[in-house]
C-alpha atoms as a PDB file:
ATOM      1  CA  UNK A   1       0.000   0.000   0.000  1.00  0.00           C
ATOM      2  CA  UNK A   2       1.636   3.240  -1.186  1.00  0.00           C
ATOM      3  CA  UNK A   3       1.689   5.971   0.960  1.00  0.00           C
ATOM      4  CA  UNK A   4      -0.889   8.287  -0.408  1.00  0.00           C
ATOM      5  CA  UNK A   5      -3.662   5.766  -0.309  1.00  0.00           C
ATOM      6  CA  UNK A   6      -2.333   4.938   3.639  1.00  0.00           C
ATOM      7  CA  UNK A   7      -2.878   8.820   4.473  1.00  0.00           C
ATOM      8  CA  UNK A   8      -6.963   8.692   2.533  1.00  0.00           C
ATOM      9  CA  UNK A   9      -7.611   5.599   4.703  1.00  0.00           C
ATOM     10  CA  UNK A  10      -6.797   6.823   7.803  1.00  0.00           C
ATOM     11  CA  UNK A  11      -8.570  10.065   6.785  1.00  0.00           C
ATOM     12  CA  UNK A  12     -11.474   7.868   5.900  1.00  0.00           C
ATOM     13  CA  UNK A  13     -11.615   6.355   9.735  1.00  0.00           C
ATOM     14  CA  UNK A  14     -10.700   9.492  11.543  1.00  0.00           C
ATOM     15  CA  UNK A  15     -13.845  10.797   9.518  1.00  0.00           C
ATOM     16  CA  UNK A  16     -15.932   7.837  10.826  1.00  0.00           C
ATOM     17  CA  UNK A  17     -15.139   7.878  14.639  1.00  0.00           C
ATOM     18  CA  UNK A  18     -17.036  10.523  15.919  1.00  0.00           C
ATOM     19  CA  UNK A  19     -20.248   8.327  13.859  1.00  0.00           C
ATOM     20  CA  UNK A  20     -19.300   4.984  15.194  1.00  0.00           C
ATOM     21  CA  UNK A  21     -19.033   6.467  18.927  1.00  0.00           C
ATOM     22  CA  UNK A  22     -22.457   8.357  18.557  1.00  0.00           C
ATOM     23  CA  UNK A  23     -24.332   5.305  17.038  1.00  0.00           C
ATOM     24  CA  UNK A  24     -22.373   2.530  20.106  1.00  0.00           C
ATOM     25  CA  UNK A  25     -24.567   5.133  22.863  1.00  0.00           C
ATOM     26  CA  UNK A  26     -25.427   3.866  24.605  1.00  0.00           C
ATOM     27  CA  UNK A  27     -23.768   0.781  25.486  1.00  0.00           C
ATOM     28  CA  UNK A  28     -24.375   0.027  28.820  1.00  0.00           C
ATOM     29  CA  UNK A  29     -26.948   0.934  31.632  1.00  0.00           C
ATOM     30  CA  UNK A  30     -27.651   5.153  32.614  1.00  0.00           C
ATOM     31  CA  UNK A  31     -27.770   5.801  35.882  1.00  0.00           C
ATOM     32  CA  UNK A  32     -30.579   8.563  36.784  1.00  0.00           C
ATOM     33  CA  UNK A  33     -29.940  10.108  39.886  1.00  0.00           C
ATOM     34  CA  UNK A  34     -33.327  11.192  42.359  1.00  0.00           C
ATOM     35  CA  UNK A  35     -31.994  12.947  45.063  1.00  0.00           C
ATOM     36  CA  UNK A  36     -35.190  12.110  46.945  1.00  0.00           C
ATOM     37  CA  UNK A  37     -35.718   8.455  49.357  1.00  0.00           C
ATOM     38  CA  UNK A  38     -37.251   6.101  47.172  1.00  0.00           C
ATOM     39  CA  UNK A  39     -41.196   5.716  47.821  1.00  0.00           C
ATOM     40  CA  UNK A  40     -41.970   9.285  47.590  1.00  0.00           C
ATOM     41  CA  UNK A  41     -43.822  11.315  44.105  1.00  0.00           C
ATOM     42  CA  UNK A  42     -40.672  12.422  42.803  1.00  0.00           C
ATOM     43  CA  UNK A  43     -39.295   9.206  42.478  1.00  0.00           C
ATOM     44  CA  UNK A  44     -42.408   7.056  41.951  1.00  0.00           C
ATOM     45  CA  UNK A  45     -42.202   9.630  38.903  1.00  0.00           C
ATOM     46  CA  UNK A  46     -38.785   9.133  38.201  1.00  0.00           C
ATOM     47  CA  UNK A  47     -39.130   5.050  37.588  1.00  0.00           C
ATOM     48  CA  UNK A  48     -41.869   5.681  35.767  1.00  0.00           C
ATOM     49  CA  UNK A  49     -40.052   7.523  33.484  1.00  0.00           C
ATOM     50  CA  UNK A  50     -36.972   5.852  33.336  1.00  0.00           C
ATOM     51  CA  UNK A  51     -38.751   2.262  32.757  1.00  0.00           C
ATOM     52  CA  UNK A  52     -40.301   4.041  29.423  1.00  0.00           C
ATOM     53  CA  UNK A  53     -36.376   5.320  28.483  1.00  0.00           C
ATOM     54  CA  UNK A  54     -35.004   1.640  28.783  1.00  0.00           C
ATOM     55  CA  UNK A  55     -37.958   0.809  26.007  1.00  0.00           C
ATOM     56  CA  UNK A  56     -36.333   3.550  23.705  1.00  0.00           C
ATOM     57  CA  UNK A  57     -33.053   3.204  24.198  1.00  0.00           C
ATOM     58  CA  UNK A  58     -32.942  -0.665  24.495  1.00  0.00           C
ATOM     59  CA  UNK A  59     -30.627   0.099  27.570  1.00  0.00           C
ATOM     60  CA  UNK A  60     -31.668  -0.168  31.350  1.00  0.00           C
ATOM     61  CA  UNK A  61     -32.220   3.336  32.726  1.00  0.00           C
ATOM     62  CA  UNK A  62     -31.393   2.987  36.582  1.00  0.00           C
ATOM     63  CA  UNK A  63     -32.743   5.096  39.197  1.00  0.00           C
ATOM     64  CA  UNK A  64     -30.383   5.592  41.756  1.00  0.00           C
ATOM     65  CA  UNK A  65     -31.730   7.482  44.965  1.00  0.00           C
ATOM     66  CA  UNK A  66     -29.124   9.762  46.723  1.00  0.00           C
ATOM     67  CA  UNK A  67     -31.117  11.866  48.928  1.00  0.00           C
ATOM     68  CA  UNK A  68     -29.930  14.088  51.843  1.00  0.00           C
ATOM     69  CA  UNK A  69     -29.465  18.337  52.567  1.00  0.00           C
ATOM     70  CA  UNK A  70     -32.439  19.394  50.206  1.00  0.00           C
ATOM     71  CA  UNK A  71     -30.796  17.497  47.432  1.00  0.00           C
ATOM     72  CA  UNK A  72     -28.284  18.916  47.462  1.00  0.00           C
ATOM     73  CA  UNK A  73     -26.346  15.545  48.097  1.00  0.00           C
ATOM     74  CA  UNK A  74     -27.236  14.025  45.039  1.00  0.00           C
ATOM     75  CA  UNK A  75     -27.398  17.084  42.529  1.00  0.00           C
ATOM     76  CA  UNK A  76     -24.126  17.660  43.438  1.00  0.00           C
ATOM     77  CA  UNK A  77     -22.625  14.402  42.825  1.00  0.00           C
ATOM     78  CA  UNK A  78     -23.852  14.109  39.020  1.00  0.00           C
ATOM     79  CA  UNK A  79     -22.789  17.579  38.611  1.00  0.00           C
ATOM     80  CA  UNK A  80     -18.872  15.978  39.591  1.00  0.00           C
ATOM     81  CA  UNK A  81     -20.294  13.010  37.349  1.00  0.00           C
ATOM     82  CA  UNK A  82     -18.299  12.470  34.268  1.00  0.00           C
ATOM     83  CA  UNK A  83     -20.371  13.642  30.908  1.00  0.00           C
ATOM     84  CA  UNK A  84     -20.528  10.741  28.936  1.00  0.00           C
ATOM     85  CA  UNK A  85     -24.330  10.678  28.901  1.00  0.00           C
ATOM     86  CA  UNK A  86     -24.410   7.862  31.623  1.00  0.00           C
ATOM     87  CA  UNK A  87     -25.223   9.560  34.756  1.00  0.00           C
ATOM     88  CA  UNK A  88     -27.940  12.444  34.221  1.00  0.00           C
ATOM     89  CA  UNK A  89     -30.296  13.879  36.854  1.00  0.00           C
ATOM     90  CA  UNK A  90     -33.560  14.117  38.143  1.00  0.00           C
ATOM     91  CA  UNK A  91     -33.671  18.383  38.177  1.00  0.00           C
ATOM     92  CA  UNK A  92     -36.356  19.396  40.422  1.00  0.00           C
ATOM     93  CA  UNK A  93     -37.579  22.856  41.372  1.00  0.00           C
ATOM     94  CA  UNK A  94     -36.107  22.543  44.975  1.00  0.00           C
ATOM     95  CA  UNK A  95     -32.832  22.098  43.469  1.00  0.00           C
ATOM     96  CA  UNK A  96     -32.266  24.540  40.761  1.00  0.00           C
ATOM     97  CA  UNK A  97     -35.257  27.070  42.178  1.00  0.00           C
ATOM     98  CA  UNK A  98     -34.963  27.295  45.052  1.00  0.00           C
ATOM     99  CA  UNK A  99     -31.872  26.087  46.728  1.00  0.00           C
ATOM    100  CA  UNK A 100     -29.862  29.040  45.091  1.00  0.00           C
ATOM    101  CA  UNK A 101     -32.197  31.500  47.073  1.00  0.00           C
ATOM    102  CA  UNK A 102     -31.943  29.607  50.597  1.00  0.00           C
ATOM    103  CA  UNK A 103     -28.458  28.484  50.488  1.00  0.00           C
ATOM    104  CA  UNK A 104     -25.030  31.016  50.471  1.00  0.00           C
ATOM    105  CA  UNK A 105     -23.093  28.300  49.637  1.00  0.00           C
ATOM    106  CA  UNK A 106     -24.187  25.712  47.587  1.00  0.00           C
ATOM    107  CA  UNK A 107     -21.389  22.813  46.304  1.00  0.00           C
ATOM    108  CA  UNK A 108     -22.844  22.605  42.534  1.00  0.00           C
ATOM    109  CA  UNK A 109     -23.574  25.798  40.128  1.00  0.00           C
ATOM    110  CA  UNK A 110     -26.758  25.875  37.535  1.00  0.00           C
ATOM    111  CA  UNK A 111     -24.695  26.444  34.565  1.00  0.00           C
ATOM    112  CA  UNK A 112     -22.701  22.775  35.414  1.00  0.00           C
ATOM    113  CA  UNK A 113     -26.110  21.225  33.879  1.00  0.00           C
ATOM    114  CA  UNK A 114     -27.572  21.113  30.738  1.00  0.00           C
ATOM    115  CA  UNK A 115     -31.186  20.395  30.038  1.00  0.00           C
ATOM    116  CA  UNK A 116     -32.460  17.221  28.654  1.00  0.00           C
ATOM    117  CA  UNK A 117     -36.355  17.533  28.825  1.00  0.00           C
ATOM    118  CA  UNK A 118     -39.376  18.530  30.813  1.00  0.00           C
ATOM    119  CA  UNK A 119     -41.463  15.880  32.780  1.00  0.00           C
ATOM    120  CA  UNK A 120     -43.875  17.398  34.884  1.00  0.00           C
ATOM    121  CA  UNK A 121     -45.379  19.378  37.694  1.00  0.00           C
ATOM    122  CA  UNK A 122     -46.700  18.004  40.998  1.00  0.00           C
ATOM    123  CA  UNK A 123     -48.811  20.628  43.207  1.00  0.00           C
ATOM    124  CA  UNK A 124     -48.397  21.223  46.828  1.00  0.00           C
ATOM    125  CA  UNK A 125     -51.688  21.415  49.003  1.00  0.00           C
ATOM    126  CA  UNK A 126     -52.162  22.771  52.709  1.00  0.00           C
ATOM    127  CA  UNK A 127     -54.295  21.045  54.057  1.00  0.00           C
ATOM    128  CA  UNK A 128     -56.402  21.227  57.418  1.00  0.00           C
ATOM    129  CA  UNK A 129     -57.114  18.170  59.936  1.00  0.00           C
ATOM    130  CA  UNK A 130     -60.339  17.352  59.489  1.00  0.00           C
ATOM    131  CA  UNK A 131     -61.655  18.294  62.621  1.00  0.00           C
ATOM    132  CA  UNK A 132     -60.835  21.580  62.596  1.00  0.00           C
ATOM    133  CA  UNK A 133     -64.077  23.117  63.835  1.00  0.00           C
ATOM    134  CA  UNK A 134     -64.193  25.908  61.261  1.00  0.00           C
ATOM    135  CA  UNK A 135     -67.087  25.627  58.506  1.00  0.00           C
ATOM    136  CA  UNK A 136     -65.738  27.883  55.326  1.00  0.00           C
ATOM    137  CA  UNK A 137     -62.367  29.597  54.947  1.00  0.00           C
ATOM    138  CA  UNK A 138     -63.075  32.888  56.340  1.00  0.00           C
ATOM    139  CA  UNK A 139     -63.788  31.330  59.710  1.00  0.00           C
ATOM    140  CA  UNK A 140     -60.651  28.997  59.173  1.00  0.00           C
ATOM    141  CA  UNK A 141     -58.193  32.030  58.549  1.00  0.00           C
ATOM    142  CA  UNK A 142     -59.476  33.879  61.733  1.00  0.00           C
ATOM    143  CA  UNK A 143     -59.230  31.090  63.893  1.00  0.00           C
ATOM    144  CA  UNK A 144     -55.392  30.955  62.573  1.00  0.00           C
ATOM    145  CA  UNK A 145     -55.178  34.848  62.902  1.00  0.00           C
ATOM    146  CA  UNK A 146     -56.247  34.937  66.781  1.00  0.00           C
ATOM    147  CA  UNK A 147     -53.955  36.423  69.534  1.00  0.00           C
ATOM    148  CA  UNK A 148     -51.683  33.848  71.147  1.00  0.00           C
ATOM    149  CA  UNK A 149     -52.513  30.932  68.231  1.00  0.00           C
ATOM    150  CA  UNK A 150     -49.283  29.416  66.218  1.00  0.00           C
ATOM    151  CA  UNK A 151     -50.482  26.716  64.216  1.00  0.00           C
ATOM    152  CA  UNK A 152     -48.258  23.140  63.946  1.00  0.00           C
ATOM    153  CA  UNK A 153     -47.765  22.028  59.979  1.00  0.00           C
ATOM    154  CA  UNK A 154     -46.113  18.886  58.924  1.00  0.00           C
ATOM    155  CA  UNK A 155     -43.425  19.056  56.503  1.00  0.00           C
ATOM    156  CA  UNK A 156     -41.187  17.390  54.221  1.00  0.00           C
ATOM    157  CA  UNK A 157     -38.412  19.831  56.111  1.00  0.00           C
ATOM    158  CA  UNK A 158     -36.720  23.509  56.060  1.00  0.00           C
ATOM    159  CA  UNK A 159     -36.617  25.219  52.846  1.00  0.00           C
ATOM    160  CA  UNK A 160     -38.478  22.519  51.037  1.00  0.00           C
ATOM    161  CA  UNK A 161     -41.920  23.233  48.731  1.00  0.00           C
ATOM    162  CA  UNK A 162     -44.254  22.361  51.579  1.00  0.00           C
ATOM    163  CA  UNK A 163     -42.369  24.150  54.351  1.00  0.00           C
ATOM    164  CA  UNK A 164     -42.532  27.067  51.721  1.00  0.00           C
ATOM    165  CA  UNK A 165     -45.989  26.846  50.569  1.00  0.00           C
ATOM    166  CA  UNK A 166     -46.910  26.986  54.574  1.00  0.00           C
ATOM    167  CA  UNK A 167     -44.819  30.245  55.053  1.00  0.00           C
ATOM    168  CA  UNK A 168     -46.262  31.900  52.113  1.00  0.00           C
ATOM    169  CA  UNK A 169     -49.808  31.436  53.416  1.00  0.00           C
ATOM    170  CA  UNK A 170     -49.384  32.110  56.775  1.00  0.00           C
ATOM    171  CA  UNK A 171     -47.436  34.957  55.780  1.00  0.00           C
ATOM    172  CA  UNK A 172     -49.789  36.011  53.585  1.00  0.00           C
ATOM    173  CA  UNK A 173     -52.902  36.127  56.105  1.00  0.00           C
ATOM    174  CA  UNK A 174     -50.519  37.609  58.622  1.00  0.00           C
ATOM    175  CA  UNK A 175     -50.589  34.591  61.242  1.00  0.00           C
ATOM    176  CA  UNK A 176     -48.297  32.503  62.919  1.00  0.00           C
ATOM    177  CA  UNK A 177     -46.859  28.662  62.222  1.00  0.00           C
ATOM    178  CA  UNK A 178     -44.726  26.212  63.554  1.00  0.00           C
ATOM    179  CA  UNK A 179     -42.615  23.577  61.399  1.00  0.00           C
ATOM    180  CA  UNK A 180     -42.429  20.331  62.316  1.00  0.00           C
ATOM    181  CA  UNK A 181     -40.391  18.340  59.895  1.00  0.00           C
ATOM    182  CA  UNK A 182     -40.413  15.022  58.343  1.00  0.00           C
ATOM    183  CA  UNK A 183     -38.323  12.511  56.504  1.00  0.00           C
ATOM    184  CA  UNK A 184     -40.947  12.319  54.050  1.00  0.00           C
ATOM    185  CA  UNK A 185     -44.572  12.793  53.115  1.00  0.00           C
ATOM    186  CA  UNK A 186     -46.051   9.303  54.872  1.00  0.00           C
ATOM    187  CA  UNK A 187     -45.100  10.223  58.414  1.00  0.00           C
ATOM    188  CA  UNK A 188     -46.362  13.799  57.610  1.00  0.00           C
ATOM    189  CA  UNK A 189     -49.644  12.388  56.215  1.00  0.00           C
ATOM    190  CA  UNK A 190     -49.792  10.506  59.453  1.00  0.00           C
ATOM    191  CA  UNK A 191     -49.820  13.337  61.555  1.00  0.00           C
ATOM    192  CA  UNK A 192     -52.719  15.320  59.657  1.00  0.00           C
ATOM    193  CA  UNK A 193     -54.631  12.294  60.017  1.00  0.00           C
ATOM    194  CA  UNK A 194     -53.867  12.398  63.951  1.00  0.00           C
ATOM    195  CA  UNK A 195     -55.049  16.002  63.710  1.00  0.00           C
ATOM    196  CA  UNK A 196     -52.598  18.072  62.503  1.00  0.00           C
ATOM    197  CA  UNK A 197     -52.123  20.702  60.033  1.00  0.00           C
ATOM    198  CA  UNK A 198     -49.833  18.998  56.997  1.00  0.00           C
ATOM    199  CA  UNK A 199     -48.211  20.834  53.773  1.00  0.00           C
ATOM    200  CA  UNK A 200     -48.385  17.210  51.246  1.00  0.00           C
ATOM    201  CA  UNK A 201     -48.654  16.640  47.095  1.00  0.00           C
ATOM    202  CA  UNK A 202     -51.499  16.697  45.974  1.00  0.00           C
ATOM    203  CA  UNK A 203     -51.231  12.932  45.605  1.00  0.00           C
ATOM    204  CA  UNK A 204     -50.773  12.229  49.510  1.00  0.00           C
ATOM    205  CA  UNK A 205     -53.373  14.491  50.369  1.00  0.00           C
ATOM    206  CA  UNK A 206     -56.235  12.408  48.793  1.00  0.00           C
ATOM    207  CA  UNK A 207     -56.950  10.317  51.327  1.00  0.00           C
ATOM    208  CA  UNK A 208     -57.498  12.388  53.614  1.00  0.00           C
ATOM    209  CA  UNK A 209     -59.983  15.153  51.495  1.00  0.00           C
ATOM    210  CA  UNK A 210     -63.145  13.763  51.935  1.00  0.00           C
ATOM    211  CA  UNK A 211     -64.304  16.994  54.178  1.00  0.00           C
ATOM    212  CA  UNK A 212     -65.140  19.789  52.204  1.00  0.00           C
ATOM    213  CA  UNK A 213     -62.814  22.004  54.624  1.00  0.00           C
ATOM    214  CA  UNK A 214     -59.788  19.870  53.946  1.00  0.00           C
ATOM    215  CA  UNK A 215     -57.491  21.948  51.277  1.00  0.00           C
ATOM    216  CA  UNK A 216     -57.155  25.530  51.800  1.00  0.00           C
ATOM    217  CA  UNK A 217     -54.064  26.401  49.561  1.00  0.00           C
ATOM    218  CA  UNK A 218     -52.007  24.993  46.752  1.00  0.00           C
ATOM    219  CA  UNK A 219     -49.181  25.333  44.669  1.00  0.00           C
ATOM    220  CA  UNK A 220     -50.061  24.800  41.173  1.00  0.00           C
ATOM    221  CA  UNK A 221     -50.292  26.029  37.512  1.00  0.00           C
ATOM    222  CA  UNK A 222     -53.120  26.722  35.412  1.00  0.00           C
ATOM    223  CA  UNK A 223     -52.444  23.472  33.512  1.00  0.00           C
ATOM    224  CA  UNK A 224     -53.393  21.143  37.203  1.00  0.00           C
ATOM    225  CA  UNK A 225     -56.577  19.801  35.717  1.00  0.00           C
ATOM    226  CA  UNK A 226     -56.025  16.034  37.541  1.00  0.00           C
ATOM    227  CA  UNK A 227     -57.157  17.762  41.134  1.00  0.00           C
ATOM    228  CA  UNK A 228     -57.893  20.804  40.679  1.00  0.00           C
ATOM    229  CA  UNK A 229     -57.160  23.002  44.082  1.00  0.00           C
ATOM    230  CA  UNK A 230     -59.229  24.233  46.261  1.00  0.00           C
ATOM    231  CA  UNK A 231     -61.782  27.561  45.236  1.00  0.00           C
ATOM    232  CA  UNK A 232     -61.758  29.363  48.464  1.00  0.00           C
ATOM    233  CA  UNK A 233     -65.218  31.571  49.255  1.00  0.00           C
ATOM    234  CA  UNK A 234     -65.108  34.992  47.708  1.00  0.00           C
ATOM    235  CA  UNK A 235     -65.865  36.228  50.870  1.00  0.00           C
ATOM    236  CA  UNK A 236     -62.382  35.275  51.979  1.00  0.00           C
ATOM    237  CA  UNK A 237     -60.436  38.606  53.631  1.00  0.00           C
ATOM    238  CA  UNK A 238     -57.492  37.086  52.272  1.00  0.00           C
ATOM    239  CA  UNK A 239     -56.270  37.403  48.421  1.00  0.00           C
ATOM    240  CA  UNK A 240     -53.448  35.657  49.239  1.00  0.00           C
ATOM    241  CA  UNK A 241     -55.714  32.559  49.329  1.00  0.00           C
ATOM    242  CA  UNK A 242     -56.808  32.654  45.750  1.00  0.00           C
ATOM    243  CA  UNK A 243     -53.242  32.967  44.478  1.00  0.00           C
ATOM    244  CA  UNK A 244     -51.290  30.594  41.748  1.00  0.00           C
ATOM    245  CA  UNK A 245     -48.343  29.833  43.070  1.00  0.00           C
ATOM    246  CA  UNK A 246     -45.405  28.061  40.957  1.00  0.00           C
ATOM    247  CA  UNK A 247     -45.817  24.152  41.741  1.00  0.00           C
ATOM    248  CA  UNK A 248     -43.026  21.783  42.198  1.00  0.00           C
ATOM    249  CA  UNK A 249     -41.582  20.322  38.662  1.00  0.00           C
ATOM    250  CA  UNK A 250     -39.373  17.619  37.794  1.00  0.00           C
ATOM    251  CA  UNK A 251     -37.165  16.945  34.406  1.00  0.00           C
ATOM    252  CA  UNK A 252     -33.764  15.725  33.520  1.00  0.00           C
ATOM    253  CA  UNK A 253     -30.659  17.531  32.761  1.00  0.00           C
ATOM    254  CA  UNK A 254     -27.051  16.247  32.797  1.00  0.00           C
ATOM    255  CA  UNK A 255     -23.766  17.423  33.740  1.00  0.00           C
ATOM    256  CA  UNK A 256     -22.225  20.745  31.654  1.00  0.00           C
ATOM    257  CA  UNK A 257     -19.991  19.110  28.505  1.00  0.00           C
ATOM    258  CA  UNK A 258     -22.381  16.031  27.884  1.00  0.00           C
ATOM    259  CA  UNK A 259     -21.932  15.665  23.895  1.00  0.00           C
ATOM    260  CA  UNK A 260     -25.089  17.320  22.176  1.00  0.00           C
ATOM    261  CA  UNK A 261     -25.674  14.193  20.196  1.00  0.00           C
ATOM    262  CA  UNK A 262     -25.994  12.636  23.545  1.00  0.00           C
ATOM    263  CA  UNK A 263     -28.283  14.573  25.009  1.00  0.00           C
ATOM    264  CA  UNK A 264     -30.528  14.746  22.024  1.00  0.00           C
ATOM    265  CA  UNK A 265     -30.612  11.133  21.554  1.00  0.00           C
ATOM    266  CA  UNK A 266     -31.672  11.069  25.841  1.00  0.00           C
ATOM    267  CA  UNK A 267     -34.176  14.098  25.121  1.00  0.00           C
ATOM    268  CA  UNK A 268     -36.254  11.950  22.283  1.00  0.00           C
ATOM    269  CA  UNK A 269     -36.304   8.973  24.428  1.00  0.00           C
ATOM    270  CA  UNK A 270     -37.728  11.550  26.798  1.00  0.00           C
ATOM    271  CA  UNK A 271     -40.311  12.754  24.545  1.00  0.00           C
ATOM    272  CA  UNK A 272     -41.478   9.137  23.506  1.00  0.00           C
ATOM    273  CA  UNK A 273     -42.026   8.131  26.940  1.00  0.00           C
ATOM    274  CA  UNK A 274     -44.253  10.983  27.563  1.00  0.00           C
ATOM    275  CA  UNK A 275     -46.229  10.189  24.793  1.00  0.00           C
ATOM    276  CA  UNK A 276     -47.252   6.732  26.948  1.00  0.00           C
ATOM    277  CA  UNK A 277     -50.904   7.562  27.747  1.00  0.00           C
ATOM    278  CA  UNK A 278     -50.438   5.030  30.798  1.00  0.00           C
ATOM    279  CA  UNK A 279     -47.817   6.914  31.690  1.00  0.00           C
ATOM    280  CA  UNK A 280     -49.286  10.009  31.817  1.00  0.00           C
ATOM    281  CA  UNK A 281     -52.672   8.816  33.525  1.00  0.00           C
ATOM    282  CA  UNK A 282     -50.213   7.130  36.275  1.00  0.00           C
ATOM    283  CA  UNK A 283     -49.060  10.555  36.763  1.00  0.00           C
ATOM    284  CA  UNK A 284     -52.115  12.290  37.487  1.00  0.00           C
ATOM    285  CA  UNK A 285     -52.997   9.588  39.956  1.00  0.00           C
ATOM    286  CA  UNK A 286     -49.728  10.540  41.470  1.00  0.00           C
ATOM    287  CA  UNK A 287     -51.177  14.341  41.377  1.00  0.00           C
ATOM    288  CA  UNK A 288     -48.890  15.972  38.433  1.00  0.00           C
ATOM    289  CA  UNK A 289     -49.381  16.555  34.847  1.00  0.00           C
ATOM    290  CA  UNK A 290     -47.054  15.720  31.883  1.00  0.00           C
ATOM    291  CA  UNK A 291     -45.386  18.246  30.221  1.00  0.00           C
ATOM    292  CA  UNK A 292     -42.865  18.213  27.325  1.00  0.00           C
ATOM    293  CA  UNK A 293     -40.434  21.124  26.577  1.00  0.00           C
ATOM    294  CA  UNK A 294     -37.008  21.376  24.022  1.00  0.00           C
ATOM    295  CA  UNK A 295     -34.226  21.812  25.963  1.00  0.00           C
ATOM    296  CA  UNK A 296     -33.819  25.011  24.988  1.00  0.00           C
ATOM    297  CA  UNK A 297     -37.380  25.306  26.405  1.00  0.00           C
ATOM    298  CA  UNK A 298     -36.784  23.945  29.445  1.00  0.00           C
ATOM    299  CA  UNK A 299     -33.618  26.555  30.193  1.00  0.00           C
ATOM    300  CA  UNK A 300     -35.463  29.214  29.797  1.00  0.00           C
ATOM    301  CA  UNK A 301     -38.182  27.539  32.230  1.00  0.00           C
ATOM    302  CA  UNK A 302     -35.478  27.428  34.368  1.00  0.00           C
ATOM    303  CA  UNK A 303     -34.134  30.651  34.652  1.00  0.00           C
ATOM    304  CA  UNK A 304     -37.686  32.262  34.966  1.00  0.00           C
ATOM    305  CA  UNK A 305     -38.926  29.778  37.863  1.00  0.00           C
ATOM    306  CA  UNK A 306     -35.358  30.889  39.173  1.00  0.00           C
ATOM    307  CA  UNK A 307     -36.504  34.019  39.250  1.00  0.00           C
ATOM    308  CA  UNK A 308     -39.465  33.621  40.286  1.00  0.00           C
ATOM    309  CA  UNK A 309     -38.866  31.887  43.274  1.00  0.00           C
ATOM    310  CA  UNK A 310     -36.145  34.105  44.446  1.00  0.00           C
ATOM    311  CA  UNK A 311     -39.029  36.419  45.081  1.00  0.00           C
ATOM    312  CA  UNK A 312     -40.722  34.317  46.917  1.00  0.00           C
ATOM    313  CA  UNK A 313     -38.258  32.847  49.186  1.00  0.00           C
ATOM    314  CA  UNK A 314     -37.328  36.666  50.215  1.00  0.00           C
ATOM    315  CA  UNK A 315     -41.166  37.545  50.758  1.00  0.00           C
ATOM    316  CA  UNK A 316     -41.443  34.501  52.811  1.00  0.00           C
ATOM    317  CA  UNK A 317     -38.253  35.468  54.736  1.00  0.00           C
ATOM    318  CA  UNK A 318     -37.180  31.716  55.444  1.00  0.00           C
ATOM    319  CA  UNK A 319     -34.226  30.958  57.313  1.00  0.00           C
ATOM    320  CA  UNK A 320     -32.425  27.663  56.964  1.00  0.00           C
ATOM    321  CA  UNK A 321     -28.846  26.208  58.063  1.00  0.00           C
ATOM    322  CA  UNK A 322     -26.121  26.507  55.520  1.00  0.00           C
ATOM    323  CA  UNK A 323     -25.722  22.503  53.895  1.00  0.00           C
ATOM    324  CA  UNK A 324     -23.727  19.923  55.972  1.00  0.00           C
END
């Protein structure tokens, strides 16, 4: 073989390389991170999803829970993941939201992610113990409002969605409540049934709905159609209580430098498991409702709700630990 044709071949497979590695991906198992404890919405959501990826991508997508400091435990450790396209990330609200507003010192940075799709959103509901003597709102909110009351609420912990959703109201009607964290929203649920006020998904709430005076506040969007929230009484002296506030939302990103073939060919397998109609009734059993957005999309979504919530968090005037 002369030399000339020696230097076209090996043109000819340098050419091909980038092809052949694009078309081998993947070749083993993705792991998908959840930085929530396994039997919770978020990642009853997240297997859901992921089982409808393997499908696509004829490769098992594995959910790996690594939950602990608002997420912060597990966003940060695909963020030092390497970007090959096999370790991506549940992104939630909590952790690219609303962390940066409660935390000074956060171990991962928004722009070490890029987006891979849109999956849903999952409303937050305040809810009321049944017994609560009141019979319509108004009465509700001034029993909360008297001197010398501080109402108890369950939540899923400091700086989290329902711990923030309770603020906001109470802050909003200009009364007075206590936290009392959980580990997760089944012990919380527990203690609304034993009489206690509880900030829960929409999902957990359910059970425990069947008196009219059950829900008196929710996070949500216009788009919650599953279970719908709550229409106060006009009569209500608080605005506050008729308000939309951004829900929770979950979707996938992976760590900054993924190759964009990569994340395209995750972001399709994305969009064909949302297309599953079981899927997407699943999910509004589970309280949330499918959504699909580009990537490019889905950053902008980002840096809006990032905004948004920024606003909030200082209104609400929330205090929490820095992250151990």
């Amino acid at each position: 073989m002369n030399a000339s044709l020696h230097r076209r071949l090996l043109l000819a497979l340098a050419l091909l390389l980038p092809f052949a590695a694009w078309a081998k991906y993947p070749e083993r198992p993705i792991k998908l991170v959840v930085p929530y404890p396994a039997g919770g919405t978020t990642d009853v959501l997240a297997r859901l999803v992921a089982r409808n990826m393997s499908t696509s991508l004829g490769q098992e997508v594995v959910v790996e829970n690594k939950a602990g400091a608002a997420t912060i435990i597990g966003v940060d450790a695909v963020a030092k993941a390497p970007n090959d396209g096999y370790t991506i990330l549940l992104a939630t609200a909590t952790s690219f939201a609303v962390n940066p507003h409660l935390y000074k010192k956060l171990p991962y940075r928004l722009d070490e992610f890029v987006p891979i799709g849109f999956i849903s959103e999952a409303p937050i509901v305040l809810v009321s113990p049944a017994s609560s003597p009141a019979k319509d709102l108004p009465e509700l909110i001034r029993g909360l409002k008297a001197p010398g009351v501080e109402t108890a609420v369950a939540t899923t912990g400091k700086g989290g969605f329902s711990h923030l959703t309770a603020a906001m109201f109470f802050n909003a009607i200009n009364a007075k409540f206590r936290d009392v964290p959980y580990r997760g929203e089944a012990p919380a649920l527990q203690d609304l049934l034993g009489g206690r006020w509880a900030c829960t998904s929409a999902a957990c709430r359910a059970p425990c709905s069947t008196s009219p005076r059950a829900a008196c506040a929710a996070t949500a969007s216009r788009r919650w159609a599953a279970r719908p929230p709550p229409r106060p009484s006009p009569r209500s002296p608080s605005r506050a209580c008729r308000r939309w506030w951004p829900p929770p939302w979950f979707g996938l990103s992976a760590p900054r430098g993924t190759p964009a073939d990569v994340v395209a060919t995750l972001g399709a397998a994305l969009n064909t498991a949302m297309q599953d109609k079981a899927l997407l009734a699943r999910m509004a059993a589970e309280g949330a409702v499918g959504r699909t957005l580009k990537p490019a999309e889905f950053s902008e979504f980002i840096r809006k709700d990032h905004e948004r919530w920024g606003v909030i968090v200082r209104a609400a005037n929330v205090e929490v630990d820095e992250p151990k």
